[in-house]
Protein backbone atom coordinates (compact mmCIF):
# COMPACT_ATOMS: atom_id res chain seq x y z
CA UNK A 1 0.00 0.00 0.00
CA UNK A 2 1.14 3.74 -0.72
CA UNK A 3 0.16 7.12 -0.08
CA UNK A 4 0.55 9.61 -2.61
CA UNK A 5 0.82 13.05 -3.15
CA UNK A 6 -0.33 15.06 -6.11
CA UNK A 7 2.29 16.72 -7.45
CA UNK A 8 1.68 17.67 -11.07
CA UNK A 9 5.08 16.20 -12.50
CA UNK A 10 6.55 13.09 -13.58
CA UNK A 11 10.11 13.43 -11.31
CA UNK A 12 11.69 11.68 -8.25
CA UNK A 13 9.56 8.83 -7.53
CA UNK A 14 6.77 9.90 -8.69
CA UNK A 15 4.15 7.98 -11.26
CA UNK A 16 1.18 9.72 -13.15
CA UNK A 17 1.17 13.02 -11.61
CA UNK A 18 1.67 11.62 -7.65
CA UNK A 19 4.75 11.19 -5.54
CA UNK A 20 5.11 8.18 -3.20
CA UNK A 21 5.46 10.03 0.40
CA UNK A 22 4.92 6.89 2.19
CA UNK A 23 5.11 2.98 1.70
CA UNK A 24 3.50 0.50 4.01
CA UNK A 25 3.64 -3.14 4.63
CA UNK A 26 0.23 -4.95 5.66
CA UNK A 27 2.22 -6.05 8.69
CA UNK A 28 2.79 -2.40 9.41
CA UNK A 29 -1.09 -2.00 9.43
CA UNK A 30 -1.63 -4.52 12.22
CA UNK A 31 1.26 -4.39 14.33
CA UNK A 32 0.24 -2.05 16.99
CA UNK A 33 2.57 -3.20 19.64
CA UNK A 34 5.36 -1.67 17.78
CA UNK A 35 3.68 1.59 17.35
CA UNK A 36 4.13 1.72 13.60
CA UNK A 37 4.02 5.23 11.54
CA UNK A 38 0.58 4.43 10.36
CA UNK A 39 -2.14 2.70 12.13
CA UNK A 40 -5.80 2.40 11.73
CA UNK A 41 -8.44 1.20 14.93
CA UNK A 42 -11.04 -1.19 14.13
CA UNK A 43 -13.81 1.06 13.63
CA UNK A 44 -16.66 1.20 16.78
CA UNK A 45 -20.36 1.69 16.44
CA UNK A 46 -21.57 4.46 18.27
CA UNK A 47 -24.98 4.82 17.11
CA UNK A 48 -27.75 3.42 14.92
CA UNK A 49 -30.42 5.80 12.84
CA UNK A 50 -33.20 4.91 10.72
CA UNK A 51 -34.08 7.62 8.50
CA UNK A 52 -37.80 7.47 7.27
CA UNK A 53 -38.42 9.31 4.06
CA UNK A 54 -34.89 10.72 3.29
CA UNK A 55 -36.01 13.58 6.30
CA UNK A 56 -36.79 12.30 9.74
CA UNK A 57 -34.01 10.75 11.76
CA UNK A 58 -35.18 8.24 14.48
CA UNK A 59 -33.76 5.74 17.14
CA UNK A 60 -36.71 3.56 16.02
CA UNK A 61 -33.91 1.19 14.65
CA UNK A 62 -35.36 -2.23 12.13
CA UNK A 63 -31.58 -3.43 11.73
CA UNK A 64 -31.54 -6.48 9.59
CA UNK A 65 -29.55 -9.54 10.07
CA UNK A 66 -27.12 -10.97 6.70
CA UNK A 67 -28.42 -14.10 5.21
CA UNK A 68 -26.46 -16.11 2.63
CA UNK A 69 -28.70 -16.22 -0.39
CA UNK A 70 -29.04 -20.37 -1.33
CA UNK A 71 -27.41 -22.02 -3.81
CA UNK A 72 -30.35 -21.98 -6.18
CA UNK A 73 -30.72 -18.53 -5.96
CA UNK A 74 -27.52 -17.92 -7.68
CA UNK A 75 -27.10 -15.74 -10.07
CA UNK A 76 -28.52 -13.12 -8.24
CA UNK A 77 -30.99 -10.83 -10.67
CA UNK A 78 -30.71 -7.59 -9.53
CA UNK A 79 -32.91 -6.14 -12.45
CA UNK A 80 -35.53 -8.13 -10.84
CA UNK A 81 -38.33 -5.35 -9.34
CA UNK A 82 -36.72 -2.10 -11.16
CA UNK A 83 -39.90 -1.16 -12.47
CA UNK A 84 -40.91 -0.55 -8.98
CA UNK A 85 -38.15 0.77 -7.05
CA UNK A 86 -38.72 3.75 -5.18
CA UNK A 87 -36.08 6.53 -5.41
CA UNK A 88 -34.84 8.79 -2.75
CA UNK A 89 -36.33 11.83 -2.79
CA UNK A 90 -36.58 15.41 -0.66
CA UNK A 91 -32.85 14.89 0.08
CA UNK A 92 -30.53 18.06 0.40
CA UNK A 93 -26.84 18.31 0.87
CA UNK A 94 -27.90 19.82 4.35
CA UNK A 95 -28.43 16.25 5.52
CA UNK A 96 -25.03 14.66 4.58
CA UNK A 97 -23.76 15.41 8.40
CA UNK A 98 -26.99 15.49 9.89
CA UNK A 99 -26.78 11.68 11.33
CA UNK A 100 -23.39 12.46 13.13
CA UNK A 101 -24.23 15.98 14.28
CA UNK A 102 -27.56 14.23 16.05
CA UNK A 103 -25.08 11.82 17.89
CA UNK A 104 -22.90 14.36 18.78
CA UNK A 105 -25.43 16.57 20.47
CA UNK A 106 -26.92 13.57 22.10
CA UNK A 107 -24.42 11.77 23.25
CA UNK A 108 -24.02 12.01 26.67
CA UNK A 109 -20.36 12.42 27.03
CA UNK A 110 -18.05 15.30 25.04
CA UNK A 111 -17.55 13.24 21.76
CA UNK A 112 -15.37 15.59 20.63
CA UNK A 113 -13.09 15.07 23.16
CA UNK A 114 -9.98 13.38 21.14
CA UNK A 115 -9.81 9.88 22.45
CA UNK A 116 -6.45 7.91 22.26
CA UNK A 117 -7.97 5.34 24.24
CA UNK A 118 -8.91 2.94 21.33
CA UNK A 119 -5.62 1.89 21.01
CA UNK A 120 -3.06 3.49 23.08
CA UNK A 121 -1.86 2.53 25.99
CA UNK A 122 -0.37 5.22 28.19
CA UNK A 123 1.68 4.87 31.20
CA UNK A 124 -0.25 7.83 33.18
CA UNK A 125 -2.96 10.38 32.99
CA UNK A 126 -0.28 13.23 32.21
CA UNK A 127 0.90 11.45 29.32
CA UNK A 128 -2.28 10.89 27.91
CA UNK A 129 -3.19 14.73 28.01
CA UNK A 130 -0.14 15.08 26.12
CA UNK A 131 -1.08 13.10 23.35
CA UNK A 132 -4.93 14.00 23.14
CA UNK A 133 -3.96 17.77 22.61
CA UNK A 134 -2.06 16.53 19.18
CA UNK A 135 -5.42 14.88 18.39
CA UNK A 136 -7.58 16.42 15.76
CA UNK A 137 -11.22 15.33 15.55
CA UNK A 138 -12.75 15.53 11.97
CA UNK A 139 -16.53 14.75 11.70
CA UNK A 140 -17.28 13.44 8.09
CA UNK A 141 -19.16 10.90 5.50
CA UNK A 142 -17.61 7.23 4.94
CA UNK A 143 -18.17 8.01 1.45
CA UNK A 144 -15.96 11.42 1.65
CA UNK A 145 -13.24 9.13 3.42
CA UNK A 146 -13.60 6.66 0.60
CA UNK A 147 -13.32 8.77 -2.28
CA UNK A 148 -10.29 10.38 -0.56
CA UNK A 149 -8.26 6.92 0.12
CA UNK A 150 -9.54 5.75 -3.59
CA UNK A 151 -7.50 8.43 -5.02
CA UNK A 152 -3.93 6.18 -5.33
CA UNK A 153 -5.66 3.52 -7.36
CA UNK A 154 -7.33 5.47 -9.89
CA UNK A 155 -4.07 7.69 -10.97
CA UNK A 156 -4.90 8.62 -14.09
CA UNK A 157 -6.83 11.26 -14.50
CA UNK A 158 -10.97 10.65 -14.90
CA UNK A 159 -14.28 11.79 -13.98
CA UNK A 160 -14.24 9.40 -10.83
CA UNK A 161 -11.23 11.45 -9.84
CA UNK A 162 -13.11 14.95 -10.23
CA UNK A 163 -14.18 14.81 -6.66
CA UNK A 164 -15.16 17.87 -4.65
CA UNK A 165 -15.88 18.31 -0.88
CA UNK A 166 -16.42 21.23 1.82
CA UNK A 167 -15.14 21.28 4.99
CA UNK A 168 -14.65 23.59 7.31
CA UNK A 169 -13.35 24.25 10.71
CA UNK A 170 -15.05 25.43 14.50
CA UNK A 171 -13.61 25.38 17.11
CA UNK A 172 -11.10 23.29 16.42
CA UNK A 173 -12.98 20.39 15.10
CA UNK A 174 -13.34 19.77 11.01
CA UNK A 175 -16.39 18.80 9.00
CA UNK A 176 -15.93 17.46 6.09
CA UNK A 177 -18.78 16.84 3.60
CA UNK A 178 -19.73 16.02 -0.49
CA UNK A 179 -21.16 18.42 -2.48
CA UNK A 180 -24.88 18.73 -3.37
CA UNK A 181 -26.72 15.18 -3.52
CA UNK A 182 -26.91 14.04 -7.03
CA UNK A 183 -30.55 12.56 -8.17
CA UNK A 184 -29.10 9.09 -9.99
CA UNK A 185 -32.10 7.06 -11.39
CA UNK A 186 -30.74 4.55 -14.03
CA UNK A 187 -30.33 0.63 -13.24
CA UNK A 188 -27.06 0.97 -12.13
CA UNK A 189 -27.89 3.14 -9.48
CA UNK A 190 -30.06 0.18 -7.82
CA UNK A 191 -27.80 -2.26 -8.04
CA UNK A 192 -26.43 -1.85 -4.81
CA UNK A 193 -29.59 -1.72 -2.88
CA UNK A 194 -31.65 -4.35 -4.67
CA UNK A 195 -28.00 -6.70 -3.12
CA UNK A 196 -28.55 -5.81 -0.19
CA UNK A 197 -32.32 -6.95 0.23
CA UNK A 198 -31.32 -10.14 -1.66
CA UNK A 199 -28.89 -10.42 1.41
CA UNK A 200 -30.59 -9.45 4.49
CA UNK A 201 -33.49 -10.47 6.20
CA UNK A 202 -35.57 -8.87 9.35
CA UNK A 203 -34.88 -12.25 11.53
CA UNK A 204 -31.87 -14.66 11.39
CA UNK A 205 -34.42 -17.14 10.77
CA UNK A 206 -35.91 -15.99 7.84
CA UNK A 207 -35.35 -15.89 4.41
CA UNK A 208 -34.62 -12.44 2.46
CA UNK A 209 -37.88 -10.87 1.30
CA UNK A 210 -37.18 -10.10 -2.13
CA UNK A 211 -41.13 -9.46 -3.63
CA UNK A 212 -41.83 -5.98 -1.80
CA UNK A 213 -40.54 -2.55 -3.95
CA UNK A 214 -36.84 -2.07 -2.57
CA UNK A 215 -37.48 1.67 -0.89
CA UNK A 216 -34.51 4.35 -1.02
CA UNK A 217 -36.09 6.51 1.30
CA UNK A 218 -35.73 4.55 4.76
CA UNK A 219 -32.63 3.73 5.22
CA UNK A 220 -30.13 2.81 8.49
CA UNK A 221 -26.96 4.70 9.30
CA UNK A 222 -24.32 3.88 11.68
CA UNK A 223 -22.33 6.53 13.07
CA UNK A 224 -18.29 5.56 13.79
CA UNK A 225 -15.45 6.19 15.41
CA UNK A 226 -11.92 5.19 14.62
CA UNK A 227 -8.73 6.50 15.08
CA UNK A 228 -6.33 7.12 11.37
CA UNK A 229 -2.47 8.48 13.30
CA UNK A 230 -3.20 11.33 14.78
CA UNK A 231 -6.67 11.80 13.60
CA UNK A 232 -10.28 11.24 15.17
CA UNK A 233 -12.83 10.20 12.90
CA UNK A 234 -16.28 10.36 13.39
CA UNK A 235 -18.54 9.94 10.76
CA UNK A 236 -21.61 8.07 9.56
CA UNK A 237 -22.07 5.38 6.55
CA UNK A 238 -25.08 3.37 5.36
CA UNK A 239 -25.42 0.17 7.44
CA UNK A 240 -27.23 -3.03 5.20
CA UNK A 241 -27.05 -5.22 8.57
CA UNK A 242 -25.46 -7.06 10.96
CA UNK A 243 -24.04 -10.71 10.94
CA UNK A 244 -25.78 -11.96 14.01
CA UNK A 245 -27.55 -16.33 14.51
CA UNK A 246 -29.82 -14.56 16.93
CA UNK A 247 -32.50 -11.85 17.35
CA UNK A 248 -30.95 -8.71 19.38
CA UNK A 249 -33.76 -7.77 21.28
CA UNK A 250 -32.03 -3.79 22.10
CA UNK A 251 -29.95 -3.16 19.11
């Protein structure tokens, strides 16, 4: 894996515009006993959000549980239903951060408190204030962290490349969000979602129902928190399910 840097021109090192600034070795990655240059935490749930007709954000949580689709089934169609698949509508770029600004103000503790506790160890309390006031906290989309970390692997230069966010900074913390939410309505822009119903059912126990209309419009989000070097990331991502044999009564 490499890190790049955009640079413009083809010298020292450097391969279709980027320079390397940084090479890493998967056992670099996971080796966090030897405190390696670069390491990422597993990421941690913090919250759950249904959010019923691309507007209203609840804690009324239906999370549904992966189920292997049978043999049979196989190939999947995911055509199957188009004709009645129900786009997202009344959605606004105002909303991209709204799921992680809801946790934030509700959570009961300062969540914007930088936390090197999911995966430092410190030898005292001092030394642990030392290294939280290095910490920045950046509250964000998965998909803006994804199109960001993409960038290495698509080099040359195309329209999946063209990417543009906003962020801004208060108070010391960042926000980091897409640009207006683009309407998408072809086939290909159901793929995903017509997957994920072949792939997740509402009980462990039950088969995928794949007859009803696959619905944009409710949707759950998960809001995380990991920790990328000296950075703080909180920020939410569409959730399809959990992998789970039983029921969770209090998701």
């Amino acid at each position: 894996m490499a890190f790049h840097h955009h640079t413009g021109n083809r010298a020292n090192n450097i391969d279709n515009g980027y320079k390397n600034l940084m090479n890493l070795r998967p056992y670099d990655l996971l080796n966090e006993k030897n405190s390696p240059a670069f390491y990422l935490s597993r990421p941690k749930i913090r919250a759950i959000y249904t959010i019923f007709n691309s507007v209203d954000i609840t804690d009324d949580v239906h999370i549904k549980y992966f189920h292997e689709p049978k043999v049979q089934s196989h190939p999947l169609d995911l055509n199957e239903g188009f004709e009645k698949f129900i786009f997202r509508t009344n959605y606004t770029s105002m909303q991209l951060l709204s799921k992680v600004q809801k946790y934030v103000i509700e959570a009961k503790e300062n969540v914007l408190q930088p936390n090197i506790g999911l995966n430092t160890k410190t030898s005292s309390v001092k030394e642990q204030s030392k290294q939280n006031i290095k910490r920045k906290v950046i509250l964000c989309q998965r998909g803006v962290l994804s199109s960001i970390m993409i960038i290495p692997y698509r080099l040359k230069a195309s329209n999946y490349n063209n990417t543009i966010f906003y962020a801004t900074k208060y108070c010391g913390i960042l926000h980091m969000s897409d640009t207006s939410w683009v309407d998408k309505r072809s086939k290909n822009d159901t793929y995903h979602l017509k997957f994920m119903q072949c792939c997740f059912s509402d009980d462990p126990d039950l088969e995928p129902n794949t007859n009803e209309p696959v619905d944009q419009n409710n949707t759950e989000y998960s809001v995380f928190h990991t920790l990328l070097k000296e950075y703080d990331l909180i920020y939410s991502g569409e959730t399809g399910g959990i992998i789970s044999e039983h029921k969770i009564d209090d998701v």
